[in-house]
Protein backbone atom coordinates (compact mmCIF):
# COMPACT_ATOMS: atom_id res chain seq x y z
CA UNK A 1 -18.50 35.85 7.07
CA UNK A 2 -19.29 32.05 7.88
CA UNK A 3 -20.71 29.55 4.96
CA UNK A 4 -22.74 27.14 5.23
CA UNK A 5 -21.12 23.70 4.61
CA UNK A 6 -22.54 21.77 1.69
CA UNK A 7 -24.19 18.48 2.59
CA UNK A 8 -21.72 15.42 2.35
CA UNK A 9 -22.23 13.40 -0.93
CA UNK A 10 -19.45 11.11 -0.74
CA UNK A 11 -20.35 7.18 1.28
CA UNK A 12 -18.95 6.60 4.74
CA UNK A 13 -19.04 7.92 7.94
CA UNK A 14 -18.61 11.72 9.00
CA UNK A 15 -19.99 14.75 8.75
CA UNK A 16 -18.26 16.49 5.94
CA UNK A 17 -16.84 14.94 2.59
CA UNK A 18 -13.50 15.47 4.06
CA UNK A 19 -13.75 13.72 6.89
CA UNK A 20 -15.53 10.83 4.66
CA UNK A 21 -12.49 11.07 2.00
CA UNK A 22 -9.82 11.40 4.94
CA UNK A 23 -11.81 8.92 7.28
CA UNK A 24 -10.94 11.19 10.09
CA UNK A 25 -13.17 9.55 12.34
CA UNK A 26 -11.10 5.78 12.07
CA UNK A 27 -7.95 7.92 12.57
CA UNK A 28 -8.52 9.67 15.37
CA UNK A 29 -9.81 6.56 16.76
CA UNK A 30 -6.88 4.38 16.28
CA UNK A 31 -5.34 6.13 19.50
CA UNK A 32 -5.71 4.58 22.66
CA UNK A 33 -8.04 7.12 24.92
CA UNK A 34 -7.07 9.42 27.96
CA UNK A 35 -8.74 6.85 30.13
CA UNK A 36 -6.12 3.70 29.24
CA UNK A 37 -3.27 5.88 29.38
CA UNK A 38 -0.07 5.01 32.05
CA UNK A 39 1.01 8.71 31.08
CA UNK A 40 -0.31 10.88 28.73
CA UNK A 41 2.78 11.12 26.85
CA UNK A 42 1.20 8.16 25.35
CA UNK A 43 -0.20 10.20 23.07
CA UNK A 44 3.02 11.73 21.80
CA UNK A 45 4.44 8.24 21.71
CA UNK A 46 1.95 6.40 19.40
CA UNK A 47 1.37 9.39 17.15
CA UNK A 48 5.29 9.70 16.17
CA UNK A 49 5.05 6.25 15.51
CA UNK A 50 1.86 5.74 13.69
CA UNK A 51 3.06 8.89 11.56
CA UNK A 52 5.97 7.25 10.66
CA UNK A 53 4.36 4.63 9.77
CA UNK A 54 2.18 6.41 7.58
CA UNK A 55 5.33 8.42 5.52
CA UNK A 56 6.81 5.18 5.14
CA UNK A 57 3.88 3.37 3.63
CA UNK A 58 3.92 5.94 1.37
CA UNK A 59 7.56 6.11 0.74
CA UNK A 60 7.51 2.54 -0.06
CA UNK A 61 4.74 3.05 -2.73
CA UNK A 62 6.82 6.03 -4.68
CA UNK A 63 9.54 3.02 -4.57
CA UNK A 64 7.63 0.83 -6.02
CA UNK A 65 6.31 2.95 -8.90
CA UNK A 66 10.29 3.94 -9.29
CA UNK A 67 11.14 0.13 -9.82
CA UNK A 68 8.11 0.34 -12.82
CA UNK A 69 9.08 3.07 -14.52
CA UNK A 70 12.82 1.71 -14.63
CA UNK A 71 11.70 -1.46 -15.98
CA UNK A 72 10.07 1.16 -18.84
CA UNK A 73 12.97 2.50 -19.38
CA UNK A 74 12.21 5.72 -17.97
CA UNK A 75 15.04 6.88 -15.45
CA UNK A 76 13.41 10.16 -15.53
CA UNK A 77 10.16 9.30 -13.95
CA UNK A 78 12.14 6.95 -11.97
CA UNK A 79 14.05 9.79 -10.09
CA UNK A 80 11.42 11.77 -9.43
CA UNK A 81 9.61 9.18 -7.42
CA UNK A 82 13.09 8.43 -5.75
CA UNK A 83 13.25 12.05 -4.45
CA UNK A 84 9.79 11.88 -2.81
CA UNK A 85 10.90 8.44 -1.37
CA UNK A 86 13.75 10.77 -0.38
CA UNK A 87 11.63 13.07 1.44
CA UNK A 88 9.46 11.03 3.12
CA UNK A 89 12.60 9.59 4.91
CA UNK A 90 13.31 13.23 5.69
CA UNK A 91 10.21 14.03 6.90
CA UNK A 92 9.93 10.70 9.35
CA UNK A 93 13.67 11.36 10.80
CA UNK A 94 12.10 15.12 11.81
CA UNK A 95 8.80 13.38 13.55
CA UNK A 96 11.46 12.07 16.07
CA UNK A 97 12.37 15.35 17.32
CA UNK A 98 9.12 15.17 19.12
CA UNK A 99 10.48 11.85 21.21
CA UNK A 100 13.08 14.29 22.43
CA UNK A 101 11.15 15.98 24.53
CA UNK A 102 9.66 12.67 26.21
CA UNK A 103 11.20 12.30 29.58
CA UNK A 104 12.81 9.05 30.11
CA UNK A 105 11.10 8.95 33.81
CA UNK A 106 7.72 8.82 31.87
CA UNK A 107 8.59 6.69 29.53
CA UNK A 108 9.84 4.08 31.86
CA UNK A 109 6.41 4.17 32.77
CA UNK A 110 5.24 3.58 29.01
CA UNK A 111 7.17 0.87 28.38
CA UNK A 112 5.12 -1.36 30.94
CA UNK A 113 2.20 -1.36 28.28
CA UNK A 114 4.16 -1.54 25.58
CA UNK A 115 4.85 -5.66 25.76
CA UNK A 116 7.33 -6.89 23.30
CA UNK A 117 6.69 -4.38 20.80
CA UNK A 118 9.80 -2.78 19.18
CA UNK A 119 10.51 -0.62 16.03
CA UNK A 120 12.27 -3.53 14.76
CA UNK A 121 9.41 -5.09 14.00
CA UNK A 122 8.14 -1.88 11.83
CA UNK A 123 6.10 -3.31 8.92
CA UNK A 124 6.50 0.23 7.63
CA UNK A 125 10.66 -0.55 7.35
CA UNK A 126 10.35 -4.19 5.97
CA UNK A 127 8.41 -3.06 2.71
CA UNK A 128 11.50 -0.63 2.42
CA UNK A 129 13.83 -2.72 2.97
CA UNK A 130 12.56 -5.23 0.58
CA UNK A 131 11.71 -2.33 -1.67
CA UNK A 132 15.46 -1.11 -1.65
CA UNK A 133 16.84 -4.66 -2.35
CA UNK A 134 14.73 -4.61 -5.43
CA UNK A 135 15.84 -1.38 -6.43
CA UNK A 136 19.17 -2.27 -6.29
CA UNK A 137 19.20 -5.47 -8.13
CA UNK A 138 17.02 -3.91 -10.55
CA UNK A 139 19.19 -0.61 -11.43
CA UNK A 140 22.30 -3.10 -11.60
CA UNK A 141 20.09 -4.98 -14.51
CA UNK A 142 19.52 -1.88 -16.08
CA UNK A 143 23.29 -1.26 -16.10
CA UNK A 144 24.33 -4.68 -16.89
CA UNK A 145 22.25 -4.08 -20.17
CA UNK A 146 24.11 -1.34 -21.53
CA UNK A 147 27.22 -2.08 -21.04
CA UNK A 148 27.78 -0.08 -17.58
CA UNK A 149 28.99 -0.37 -13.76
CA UNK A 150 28.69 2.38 -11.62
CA UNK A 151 32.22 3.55 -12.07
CA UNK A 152 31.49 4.09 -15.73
CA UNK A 153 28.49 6.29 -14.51
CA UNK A 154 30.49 8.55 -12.44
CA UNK A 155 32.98 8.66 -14.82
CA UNK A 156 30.53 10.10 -17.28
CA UNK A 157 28.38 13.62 -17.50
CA UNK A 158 26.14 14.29 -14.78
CA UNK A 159 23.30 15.15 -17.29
CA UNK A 160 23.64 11.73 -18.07
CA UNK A 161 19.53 10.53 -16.97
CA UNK A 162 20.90 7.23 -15.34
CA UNK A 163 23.23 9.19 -13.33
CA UNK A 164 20.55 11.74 -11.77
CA UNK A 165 18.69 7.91 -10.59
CA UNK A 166 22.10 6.69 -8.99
CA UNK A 167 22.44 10.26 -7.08
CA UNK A 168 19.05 9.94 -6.57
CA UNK A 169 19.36 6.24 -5.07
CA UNK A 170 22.52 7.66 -2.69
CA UNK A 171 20.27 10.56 -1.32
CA UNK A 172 17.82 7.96 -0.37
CA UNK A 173 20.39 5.91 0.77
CA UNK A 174 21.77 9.20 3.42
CA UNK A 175 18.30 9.54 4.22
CA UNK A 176 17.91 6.40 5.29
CA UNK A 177 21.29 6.42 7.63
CA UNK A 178 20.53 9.82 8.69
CA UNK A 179 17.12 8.35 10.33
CA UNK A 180 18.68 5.65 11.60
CA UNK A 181 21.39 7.67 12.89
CA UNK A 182 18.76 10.13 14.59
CA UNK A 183 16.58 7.28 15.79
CA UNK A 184 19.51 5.87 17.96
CA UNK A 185 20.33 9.21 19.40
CA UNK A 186 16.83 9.68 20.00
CA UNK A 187 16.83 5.67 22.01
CA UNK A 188 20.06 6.27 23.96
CA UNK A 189 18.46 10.21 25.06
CA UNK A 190 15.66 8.35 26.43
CA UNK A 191 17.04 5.20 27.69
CA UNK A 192 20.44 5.38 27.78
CA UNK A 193 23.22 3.54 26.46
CA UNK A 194 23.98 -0.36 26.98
CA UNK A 195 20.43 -1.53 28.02
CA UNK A 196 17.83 -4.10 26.37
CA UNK A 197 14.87 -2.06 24.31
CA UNK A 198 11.09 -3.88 24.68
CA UNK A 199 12.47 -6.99 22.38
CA UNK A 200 15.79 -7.39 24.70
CA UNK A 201 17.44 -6.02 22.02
CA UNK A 202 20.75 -4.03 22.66
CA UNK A 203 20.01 -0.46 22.29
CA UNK A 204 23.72 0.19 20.89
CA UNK A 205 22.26 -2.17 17.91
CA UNK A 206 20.92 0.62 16.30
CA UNK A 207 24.95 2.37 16.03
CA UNK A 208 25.49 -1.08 14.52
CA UNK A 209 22.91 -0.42 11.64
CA UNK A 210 24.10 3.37 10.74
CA UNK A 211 27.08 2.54 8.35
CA UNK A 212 24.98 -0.64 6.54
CA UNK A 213 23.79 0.58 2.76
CA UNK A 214 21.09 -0.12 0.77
CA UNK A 215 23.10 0.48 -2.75
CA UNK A 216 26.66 -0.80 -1.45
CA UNK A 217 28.04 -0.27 -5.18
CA UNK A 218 27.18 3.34 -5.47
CA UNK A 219 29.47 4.06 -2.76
CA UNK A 220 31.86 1.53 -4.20
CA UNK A 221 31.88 3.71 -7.11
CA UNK A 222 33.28 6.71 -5.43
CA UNK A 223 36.01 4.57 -3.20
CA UNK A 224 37.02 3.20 -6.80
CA UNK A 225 37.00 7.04 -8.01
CA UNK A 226 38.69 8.14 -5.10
CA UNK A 227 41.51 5.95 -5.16
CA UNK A 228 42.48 6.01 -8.80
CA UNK A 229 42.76 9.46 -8.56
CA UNK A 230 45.99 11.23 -8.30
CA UNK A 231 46.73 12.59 -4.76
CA UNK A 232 47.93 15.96 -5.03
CA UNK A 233 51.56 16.09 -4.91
CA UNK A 234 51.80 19.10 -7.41
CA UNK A 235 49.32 20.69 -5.56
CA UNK A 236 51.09 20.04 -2.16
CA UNK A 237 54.13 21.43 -3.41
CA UNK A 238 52.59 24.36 -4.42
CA UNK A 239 51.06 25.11 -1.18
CA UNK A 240 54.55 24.64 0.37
């Protein structure tokens, strides 16, 4: 059985509360229309990238409410807002699955109205970039005051709280790659390898960026671990 709606109480425009809340109206709008479109894939285009856009402003603000509760002292609150930072990377590396299915014949024709534009320019990615190199300096402080490197960290107990925000920092970290690493197969699907993107940037740039980390010394850490450890010549024997 239908209800009626309630009246809208909230200010702004739109019809229902939610669509005043959600300003539905502006967002919708922010899409160029069917009539400008070269190809309507234009559409599937600018809403995979003005979705990404939108998980990473968010993403960046659980960051910075991470980098607060560390300077509090409280790695626990910390981590949690690390994992959602986590997940929004996850959840902007799956949007691209939708640029997959965007023939690269069509885009071609995309790319004439697309200027200079590029993803490197992404003001989304340069709050987390700069929000990262915060984080990083700012978890070595925290370190640095007890006593601690990294090594010492994953030397110790896993229940340890500043542990859980290091592992939490590395799954950011792979999250991070892992979109990167996505977004160039994604690039070279559609435009192939060894050409200029809109900025006359090298595509194969983006292969360049996949290795580069945001919290080099947690990696360190396990290299360190890794090759101090013993390397298994009882165990080889045994096998033999």
């Amino acid at each position: 059985m239908a209800t009626t709606p309630l009246p809208a109480v909230l200010p702004g425009t739109g019809a229902t509360d939610y669509a005043r809340y959600m300003r539905t109206d502006d967002l919708l709008a922010l899409q160029r229309r069917a009539d400008q479109w070269v190809h309507p894939d234009e559409l599937l285009f600018q809403v995979v990238h003005q979705g990404s856009e939108l998980l990473l402003k968010l993403t960046e603000a659980q960051l910075a409410r991470s980098l607060d509760h560390l300077a509090m002292d409280q790695p626990g609150a910390a981590e949690l807002l690390l994992r959602r930072a986590a997940l929004g990377m996850h959840l902007i590396t799956g949007q691209l699955q939708l640029l997959r299915h965007l023939h690269p014949a069509h885009f071609a024709v995309i790319r004439t109205v697309l200027g200079n534009g590029s993803g490197f320019e992404s003001p989304g990615w340069r709050q987390i970039r700069s929000a990262t190199t915060e984080l990083d300096i700012a978890f070595s402080r925290v370190l640095s005051s007890r006593g601690l490197t990294p090594l010492d960290l994953y030397q110790g107990q896993p229940s340890d709280p500043l542990y859980r925000v290091a592992e939490a920092l590395v799954e950011l970290d792979e999250r991070i790659a892992l979109w990167r690493t996505e977004h160039y197969s994604v690039a070279t699907r559609i435009i192939g390898h060894g050409v200029l993107g809109t900025r006359a940037t090298p595509v194969d740039t983006l292969a360049r960026l996949i290795s580069h980390r945001r919290f080099p010394t947690l990696w360190e850490a396990r290299t360190e671990l890794t090759e101090a450890s013993p390397r298994g010549h009882a165990g080889g024997q045994a096998r033999r």
